[in-house]
PDB file of N, CA and C in Angstrom:
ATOM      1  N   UNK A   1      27.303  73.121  62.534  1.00  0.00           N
ATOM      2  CA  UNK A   1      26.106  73.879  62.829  1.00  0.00           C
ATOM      3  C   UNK A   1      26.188  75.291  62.255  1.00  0.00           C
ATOM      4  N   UNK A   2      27.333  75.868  62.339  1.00  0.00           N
ATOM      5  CA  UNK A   2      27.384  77.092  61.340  1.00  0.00           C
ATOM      6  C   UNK A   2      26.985  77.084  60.253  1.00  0.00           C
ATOM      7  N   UNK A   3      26.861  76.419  59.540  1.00  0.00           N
ATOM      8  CA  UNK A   3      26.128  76.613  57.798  1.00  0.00           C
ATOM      9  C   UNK A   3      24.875  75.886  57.760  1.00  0.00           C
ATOM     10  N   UNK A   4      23.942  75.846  59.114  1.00  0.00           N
ATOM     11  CA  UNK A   4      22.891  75.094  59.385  1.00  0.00           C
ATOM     12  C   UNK A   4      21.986  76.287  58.948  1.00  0.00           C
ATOM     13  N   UNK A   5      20.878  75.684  58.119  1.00  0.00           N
ATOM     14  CA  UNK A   5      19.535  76.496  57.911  1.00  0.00           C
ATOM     15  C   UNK A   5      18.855  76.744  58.831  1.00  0.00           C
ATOM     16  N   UNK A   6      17.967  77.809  59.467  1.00  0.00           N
ATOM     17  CA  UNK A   6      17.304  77.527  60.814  1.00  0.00           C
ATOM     18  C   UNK A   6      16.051  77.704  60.057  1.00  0.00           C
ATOM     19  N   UNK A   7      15.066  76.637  60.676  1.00  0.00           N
ATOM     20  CA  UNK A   7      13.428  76.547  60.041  1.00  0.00           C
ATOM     21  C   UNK A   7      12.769  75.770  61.398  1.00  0.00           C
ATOM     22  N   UNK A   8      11.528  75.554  61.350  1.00  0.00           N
ATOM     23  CA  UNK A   8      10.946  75.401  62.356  1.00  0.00           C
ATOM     24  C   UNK A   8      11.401  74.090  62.408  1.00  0.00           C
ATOM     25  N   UNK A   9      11.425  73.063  61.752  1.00  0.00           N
ATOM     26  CA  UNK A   9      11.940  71.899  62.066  1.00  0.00           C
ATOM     27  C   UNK A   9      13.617  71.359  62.817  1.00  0.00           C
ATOM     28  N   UNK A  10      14.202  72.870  63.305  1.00  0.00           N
ATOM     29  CA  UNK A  10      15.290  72.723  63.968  1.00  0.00           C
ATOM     30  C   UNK A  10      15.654  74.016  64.657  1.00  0.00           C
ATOM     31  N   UNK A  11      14.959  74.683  64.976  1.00  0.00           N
ATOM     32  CA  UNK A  11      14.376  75.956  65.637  1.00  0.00           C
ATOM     33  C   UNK A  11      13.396  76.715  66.013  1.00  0.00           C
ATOM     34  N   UNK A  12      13.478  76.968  67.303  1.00  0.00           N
ATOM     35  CA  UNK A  12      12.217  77.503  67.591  1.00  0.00           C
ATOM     36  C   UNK A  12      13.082  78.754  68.818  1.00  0.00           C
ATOM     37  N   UNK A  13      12.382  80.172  68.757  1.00  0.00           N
ATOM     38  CA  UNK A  13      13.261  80.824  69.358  1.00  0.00           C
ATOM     39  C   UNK A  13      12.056  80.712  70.953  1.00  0.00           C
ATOM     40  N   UNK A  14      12.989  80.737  71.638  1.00  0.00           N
ATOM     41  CA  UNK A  14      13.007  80.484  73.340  1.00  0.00           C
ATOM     42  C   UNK A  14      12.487  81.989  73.989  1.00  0.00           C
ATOM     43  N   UNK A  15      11.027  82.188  74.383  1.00  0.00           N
ATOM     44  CA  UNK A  15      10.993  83.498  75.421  1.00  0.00           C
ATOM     45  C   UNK A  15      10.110  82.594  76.641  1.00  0.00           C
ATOM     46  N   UNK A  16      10.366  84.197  77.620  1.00  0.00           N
ATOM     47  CA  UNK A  16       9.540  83.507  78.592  1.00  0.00           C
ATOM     48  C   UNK A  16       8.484  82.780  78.896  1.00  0.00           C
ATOM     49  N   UNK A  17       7.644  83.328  77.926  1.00  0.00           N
ATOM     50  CA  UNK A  17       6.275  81.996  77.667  1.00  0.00           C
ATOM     51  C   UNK A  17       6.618  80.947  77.293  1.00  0.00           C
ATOM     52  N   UNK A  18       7.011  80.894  75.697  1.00  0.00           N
ATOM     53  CA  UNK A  18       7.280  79.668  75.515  1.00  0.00           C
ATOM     54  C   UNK A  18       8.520  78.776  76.473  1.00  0.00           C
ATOM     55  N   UNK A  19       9.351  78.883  77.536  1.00  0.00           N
ATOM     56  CA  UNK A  19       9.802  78.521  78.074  1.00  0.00           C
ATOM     57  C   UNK A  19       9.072  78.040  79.617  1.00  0.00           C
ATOM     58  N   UNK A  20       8.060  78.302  79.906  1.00  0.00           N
ATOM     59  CA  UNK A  20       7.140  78.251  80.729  1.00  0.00           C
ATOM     60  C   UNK A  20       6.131  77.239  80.566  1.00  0.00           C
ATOM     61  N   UNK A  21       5.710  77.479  79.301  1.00  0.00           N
ATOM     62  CA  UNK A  21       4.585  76.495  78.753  1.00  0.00           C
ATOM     63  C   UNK A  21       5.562  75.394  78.492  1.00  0.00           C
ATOM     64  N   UNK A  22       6.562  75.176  78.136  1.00  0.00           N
ATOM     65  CA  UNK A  22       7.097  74.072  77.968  1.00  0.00           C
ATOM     66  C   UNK A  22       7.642  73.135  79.016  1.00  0.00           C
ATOM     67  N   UNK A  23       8.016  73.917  80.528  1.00  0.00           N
ATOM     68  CA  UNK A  23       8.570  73.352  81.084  1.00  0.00           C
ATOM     69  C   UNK A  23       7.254  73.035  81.929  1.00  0.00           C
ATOM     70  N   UNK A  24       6.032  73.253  82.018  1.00  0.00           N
ATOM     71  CA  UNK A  24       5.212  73.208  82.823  1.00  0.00           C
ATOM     72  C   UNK A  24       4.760  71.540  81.351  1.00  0.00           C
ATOM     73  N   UNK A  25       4.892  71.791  80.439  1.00  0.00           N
ATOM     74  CA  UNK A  25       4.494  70.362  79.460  1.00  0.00           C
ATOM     75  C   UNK A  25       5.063  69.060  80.233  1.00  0.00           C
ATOM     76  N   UNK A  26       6.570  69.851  79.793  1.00  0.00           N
ATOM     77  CA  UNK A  26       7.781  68.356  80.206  1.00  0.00           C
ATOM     78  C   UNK A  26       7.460  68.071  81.835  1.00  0.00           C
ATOM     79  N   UNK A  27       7.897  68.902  82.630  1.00  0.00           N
ATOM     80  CA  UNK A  27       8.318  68.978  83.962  1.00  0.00           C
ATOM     81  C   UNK A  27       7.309  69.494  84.799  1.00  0.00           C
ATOM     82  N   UNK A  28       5.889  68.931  83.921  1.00  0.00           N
ATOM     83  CA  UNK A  28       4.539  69.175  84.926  1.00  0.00           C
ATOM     84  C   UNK A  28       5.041  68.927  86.669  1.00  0.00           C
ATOM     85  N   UNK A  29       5.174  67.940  87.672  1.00  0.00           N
ATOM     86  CA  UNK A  29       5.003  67.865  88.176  1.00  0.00           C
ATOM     87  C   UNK A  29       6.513  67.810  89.163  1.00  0.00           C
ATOM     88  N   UNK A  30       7.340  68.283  88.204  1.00  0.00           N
ATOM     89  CA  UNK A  30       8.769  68.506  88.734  1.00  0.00           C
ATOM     90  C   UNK A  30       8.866  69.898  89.704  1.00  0.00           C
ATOM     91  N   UNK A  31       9.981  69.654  90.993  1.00  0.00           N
ATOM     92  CA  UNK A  31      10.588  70.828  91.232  1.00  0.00           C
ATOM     93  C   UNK A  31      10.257  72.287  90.012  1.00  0.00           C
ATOM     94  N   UNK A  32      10.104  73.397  90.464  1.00  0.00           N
ATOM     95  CA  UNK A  32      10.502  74.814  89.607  1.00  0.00           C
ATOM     96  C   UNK A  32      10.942  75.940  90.511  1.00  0.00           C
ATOM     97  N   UNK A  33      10.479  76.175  91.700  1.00  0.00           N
ATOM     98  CA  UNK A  33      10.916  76.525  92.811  1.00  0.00           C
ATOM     99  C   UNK A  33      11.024  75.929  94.408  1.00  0.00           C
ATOM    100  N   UNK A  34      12.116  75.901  94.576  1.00  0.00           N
ATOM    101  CA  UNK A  34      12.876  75.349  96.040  1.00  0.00           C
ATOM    102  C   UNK A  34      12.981  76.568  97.003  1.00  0.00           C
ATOM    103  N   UNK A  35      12.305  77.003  97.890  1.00  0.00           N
ATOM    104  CA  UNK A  35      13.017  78.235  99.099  1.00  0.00           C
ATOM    105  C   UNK A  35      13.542  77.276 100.491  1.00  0.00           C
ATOM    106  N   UNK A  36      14.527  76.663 100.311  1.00  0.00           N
ATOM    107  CA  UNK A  36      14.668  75.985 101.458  1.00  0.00           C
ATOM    108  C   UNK A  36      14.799  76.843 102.959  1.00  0.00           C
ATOM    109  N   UNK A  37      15.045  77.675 102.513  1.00  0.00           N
ATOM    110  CA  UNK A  37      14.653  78.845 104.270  1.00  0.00           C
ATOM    111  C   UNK A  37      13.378  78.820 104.541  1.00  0.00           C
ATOM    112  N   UNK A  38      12.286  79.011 103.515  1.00  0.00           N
ATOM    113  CA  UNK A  38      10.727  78.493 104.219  1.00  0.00           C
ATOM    114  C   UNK A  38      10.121  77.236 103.971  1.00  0.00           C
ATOM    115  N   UNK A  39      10.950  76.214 103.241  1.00  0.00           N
ATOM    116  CA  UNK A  39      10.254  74.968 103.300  1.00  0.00           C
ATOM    117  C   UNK A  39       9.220  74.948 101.880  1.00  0.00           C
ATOM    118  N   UNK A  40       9.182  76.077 101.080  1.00  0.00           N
ATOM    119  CA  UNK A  40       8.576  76.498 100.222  1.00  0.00           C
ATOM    120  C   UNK A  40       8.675  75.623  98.650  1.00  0.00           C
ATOM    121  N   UNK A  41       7.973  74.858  98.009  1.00  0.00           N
ATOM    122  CA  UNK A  41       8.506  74.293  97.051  1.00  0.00           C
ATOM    123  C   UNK A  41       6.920  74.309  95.934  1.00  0.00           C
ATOM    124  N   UNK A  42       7.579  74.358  94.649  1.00  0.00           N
ATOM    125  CA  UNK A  42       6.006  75.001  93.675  1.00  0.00           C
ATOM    126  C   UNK A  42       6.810  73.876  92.619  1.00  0.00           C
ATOM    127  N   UNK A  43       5.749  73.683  91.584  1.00  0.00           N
ATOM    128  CA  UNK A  43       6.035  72.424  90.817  1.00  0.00           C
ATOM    129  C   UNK A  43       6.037  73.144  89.439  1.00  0.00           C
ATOM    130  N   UNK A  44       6.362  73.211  88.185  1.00  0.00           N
ATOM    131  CA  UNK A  44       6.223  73.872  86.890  1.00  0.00           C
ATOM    132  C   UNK A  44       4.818  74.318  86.962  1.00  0.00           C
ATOM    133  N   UNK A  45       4.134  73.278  87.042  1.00  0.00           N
ATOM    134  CA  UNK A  45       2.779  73.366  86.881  1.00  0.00           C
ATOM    135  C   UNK A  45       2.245  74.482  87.701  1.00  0.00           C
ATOM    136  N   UNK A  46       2.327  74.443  88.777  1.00  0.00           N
ATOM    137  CA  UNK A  46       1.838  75.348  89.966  1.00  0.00           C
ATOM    138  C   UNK A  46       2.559  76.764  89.767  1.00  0.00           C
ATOM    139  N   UNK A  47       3.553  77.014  88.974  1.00  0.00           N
ATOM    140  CA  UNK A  47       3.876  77.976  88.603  1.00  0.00           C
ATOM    141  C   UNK A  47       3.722  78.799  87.414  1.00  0.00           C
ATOM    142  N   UNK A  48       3.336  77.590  86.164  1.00  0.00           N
ATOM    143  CA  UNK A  48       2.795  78.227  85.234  1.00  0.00           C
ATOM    144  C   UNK A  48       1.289  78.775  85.731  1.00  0.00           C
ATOM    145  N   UNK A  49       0.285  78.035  86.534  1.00  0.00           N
ATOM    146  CA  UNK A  49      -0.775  78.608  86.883  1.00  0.00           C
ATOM    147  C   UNK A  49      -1.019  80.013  87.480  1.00  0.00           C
ATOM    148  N   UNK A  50       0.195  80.373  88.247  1.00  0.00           N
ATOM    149  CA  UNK A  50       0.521  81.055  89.379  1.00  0.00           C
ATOM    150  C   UNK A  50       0.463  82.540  88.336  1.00  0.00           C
ATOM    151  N   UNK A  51       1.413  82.387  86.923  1.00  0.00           N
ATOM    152  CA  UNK A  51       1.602  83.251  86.470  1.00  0.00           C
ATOM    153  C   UNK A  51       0.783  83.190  85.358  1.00  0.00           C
ATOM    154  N   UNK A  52      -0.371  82.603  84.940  1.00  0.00           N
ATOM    155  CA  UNK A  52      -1.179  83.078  83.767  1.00  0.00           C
ATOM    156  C   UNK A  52      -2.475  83.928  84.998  1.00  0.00           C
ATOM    157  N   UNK A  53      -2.563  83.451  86.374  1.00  0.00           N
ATOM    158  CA  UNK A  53      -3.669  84.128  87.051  1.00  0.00           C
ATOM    159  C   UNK A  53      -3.300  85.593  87.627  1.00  0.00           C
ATOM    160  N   UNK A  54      -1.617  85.888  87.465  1.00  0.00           N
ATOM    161  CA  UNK A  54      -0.938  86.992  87.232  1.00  0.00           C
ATOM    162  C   UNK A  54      -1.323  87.861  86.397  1.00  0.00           C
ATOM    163  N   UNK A  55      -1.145  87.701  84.953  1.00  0.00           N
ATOM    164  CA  UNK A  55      -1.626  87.894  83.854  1.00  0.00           C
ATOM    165  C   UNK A  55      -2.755  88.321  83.881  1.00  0.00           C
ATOM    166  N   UNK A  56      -3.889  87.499  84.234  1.00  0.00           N
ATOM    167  CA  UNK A  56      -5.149  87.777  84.281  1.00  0.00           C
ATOM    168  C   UNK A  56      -5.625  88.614  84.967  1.00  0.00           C
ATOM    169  N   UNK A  57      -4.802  89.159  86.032  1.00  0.00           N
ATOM    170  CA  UNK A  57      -5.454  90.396  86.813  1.00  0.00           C
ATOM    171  C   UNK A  57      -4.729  91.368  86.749  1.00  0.00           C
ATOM    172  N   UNK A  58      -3.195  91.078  85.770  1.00  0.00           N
ATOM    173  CA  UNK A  58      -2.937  92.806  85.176  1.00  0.00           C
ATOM    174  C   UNK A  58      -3.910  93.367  84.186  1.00  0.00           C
ATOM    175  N   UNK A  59      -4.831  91.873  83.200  1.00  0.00           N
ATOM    176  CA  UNK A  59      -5.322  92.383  82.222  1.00  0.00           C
ATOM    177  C   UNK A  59      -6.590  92.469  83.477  1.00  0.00           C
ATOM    178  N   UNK A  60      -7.096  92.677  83.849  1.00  0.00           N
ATOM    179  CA  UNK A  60      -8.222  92.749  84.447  1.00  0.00           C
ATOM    180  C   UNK A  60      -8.462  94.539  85.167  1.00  0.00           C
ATOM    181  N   UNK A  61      -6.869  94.974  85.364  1.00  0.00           N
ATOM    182  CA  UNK A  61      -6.800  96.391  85.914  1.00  0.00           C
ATOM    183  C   UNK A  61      -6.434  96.962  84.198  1.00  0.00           C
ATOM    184  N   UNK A  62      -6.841  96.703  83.032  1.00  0.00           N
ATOM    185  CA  UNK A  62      -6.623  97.322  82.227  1.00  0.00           C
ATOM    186  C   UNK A  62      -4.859  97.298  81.909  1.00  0.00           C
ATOM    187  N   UNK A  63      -4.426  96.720  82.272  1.00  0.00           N
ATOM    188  CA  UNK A  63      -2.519  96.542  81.431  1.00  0.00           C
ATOM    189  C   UNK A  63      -3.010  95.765  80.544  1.00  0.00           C
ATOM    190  N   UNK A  64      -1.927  96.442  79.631  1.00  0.00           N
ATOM    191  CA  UNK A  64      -1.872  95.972  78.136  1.00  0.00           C
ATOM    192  C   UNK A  64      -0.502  95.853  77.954  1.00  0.00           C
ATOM    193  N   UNK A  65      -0.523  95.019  76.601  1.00  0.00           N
ATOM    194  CA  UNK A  65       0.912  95.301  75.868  1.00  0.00           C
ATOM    195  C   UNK A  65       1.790  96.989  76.094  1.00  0.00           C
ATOM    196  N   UNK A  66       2.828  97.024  76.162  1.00  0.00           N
ATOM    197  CA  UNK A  66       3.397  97.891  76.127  1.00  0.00           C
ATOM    198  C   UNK A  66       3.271  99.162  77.198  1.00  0.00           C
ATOM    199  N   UNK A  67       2.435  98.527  78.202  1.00  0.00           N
ATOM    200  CA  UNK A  67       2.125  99.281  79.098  1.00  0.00           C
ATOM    201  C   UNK A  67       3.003  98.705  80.284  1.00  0.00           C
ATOM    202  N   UNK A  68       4.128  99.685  81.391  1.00  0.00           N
ATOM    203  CA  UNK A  68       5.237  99.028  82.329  1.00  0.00           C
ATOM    204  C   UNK A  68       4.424  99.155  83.577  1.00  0.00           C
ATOM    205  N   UNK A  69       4.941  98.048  83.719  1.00  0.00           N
ATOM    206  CA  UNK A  69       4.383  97.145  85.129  1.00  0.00           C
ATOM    207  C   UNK A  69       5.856  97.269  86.448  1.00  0.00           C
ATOM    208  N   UNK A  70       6.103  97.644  87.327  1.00  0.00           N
ATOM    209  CA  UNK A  70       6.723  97.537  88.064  1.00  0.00           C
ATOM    210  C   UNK A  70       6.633  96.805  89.591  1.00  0.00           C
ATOM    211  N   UNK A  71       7.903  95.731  89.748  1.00  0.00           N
ATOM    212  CA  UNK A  71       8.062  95.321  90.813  1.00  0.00           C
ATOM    213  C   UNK A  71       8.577  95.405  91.871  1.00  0.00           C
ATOM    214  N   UNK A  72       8.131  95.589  93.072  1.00  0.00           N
ATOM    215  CA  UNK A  72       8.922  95.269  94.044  1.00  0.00           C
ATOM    216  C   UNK A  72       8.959  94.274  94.807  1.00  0.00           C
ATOM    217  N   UNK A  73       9.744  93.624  95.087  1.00  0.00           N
ATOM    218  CA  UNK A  73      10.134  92.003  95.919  1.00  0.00           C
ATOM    219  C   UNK A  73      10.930  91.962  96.852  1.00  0.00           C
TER     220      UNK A  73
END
């Protein structure tokens, strides 16, 4: 694999979206979060939704690219 060419036909680089959209493809209706202290359980799917309606209401208060968003949890 060291003297391997990388091209789209044997690479594709991995971020949080595309790791999201994919696992919500494959593992639509699979486990993605377990909280077994509240009984709490969300499926890829229900989580990719969770976080594009995220999305949609940072862009909705005006966040943009490059603009920091901070959490507390």
């Amino acid at each position: 694999m060291e003297a391997a060419v990388l091209c789209a036909a044997n690479h594709a680089s991995l971020t949080p979206i595309t790791f999201l959209d994919r696992a919500a493809l494959v593992y639509l209706d699979h486990p993605a979060i377990v909280a077994s202290s509240s009984g709490l359980t969300r499926t890829w799917r229900e989580t990719r939704d969770r976080c594009l309606r995220l999305a949609a209401s940072l862009a909705a208060l005006d966040v943009h690219r490059h603009h920091v968003v901070a959490v507390f949890a």
